[in-house]
C-alpha atoms as a PDB file:
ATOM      1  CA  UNK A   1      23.023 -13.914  18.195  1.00  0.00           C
ATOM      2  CA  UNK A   2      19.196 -13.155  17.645  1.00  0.00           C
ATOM      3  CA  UNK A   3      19.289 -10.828  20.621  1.00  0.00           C
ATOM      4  CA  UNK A   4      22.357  -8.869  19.211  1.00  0.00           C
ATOM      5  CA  UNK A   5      20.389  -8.448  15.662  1.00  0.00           C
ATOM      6  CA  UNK A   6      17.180  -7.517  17.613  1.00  0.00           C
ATOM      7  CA  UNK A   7      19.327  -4.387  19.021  1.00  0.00           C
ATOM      8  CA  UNK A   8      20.093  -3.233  15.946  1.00  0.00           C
ATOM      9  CA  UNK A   9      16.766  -3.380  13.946  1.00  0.00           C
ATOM     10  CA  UNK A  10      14.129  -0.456  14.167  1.00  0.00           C
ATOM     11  CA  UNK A  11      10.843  -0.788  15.440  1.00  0.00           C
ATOM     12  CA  UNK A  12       7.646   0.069  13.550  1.00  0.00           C
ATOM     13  CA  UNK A  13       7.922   3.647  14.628  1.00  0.00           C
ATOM     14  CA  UNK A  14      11.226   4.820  13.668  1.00  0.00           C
ATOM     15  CA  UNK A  15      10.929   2.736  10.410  1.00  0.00           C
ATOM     16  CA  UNK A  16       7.913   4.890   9.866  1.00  0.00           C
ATOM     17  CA  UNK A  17       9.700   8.398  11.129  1.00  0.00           C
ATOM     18  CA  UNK A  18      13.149   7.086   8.730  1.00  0.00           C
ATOM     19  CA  UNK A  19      11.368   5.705   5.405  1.00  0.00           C
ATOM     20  CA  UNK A  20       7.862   7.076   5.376  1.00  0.00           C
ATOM     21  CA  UNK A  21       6.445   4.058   3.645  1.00  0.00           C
ATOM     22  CA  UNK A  22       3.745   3.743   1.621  1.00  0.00           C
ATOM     23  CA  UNK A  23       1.075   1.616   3.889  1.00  0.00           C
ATOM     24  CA  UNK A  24      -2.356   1.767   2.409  1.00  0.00           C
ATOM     25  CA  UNK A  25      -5.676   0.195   2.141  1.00  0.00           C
ATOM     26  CA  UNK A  26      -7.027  -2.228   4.833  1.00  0.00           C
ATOM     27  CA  UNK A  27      -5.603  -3.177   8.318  1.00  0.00           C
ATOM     28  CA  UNK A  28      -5.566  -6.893   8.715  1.00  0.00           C
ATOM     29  CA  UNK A  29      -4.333  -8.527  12.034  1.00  0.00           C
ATOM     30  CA  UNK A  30      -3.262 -11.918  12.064  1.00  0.00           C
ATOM     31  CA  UNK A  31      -2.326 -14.082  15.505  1.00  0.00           C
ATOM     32  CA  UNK A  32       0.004 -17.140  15.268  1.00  0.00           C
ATOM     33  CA  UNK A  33       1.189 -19.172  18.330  1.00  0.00           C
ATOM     34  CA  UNK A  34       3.967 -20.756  18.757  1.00  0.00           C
ATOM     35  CA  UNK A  35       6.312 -22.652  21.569  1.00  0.00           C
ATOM     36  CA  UNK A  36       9.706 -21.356  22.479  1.00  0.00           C
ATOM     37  CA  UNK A  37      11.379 -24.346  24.722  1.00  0.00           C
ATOM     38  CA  UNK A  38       8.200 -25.624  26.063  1.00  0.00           C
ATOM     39  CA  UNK A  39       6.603 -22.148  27.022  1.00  0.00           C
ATOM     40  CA  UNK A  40       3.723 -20.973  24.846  1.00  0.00           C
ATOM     41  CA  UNK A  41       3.585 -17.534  22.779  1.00  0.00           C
ATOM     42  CA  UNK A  42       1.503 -15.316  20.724  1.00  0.00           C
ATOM     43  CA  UNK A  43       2.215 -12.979  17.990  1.00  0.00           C
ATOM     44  CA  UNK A  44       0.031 -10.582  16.127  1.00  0.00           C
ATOM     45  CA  UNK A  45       0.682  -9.375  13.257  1.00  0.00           C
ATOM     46  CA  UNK A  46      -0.858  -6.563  11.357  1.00  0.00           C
ATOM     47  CA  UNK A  47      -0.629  -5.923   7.703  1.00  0.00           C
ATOM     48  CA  UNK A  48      -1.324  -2.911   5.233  1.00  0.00           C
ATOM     49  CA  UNK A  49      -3.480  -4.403   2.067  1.00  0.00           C
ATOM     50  CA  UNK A  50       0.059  -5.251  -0.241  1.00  0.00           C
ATOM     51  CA  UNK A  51       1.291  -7.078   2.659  1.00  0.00           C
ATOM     52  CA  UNK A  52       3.509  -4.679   4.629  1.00  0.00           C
ATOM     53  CA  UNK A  53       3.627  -5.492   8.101  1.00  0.00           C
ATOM     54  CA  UNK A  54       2.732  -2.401   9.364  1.00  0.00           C
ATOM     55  CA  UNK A  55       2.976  -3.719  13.191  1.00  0.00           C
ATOM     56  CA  UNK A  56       4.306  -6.633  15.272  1.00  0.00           C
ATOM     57  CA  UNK A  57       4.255  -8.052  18.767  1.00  0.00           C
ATOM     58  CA  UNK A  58       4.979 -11.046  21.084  1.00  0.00           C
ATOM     59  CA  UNK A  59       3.250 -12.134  24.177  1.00  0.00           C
ATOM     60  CA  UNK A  60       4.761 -14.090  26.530  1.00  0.00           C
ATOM     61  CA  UNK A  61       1.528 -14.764  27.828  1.00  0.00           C
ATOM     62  CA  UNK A  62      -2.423 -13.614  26.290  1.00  0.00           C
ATOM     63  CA  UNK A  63      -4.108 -10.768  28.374  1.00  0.00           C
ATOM     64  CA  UNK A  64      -6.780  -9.058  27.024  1.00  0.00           C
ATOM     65  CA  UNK A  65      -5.526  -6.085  28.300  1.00  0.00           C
ATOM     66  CA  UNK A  66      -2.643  -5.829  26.436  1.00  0.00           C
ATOM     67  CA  UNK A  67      -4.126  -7.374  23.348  1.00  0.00           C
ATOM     68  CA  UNK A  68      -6.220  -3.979  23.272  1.00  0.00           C
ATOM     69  CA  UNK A  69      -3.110  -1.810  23.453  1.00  0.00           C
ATOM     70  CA  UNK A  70      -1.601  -3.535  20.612  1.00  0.00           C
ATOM     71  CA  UNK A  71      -4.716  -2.019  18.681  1.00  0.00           C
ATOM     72  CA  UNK A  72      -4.823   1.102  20.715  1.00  0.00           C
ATOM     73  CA  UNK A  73      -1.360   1.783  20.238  1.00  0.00           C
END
């Protein structure tokens, strides 16, 4: 069921192309972790200054490498 409402919900970018919100003030990234049957995983989140999430990601595993594209990209 999650992967059939995943399909169907817009990433960051076409959110921004479709509703042109609002995002202002500060960009503040925050990392959880979290298991998923036994395997760790890491999320970052980054938020505009009300709280919008402006940007989201999960790693199935922590490389630096793509931890500097999510703040590249």
């Amino acid at each position: 069921m999650v992967n059939q409402i995943a399909k169907c919900s817009k990433g960051d970018i076409k959110i921004k192309q479709e509703y042109n919100p609002g995002w202002q003030g500060y960009l503040t990234v925050d990392d959880k972790y979290f298991s998923v049957n036994g395997e760790k995983k890491l999320i970052l989140i980054a938020t505009d200054s009300i709280g919008d999430i402006v940007h989201l990601e999960i790693f199935n595993e922590v490389e630096q490498r793509k931890i500097d594209q999510f703040f590249i990209l």
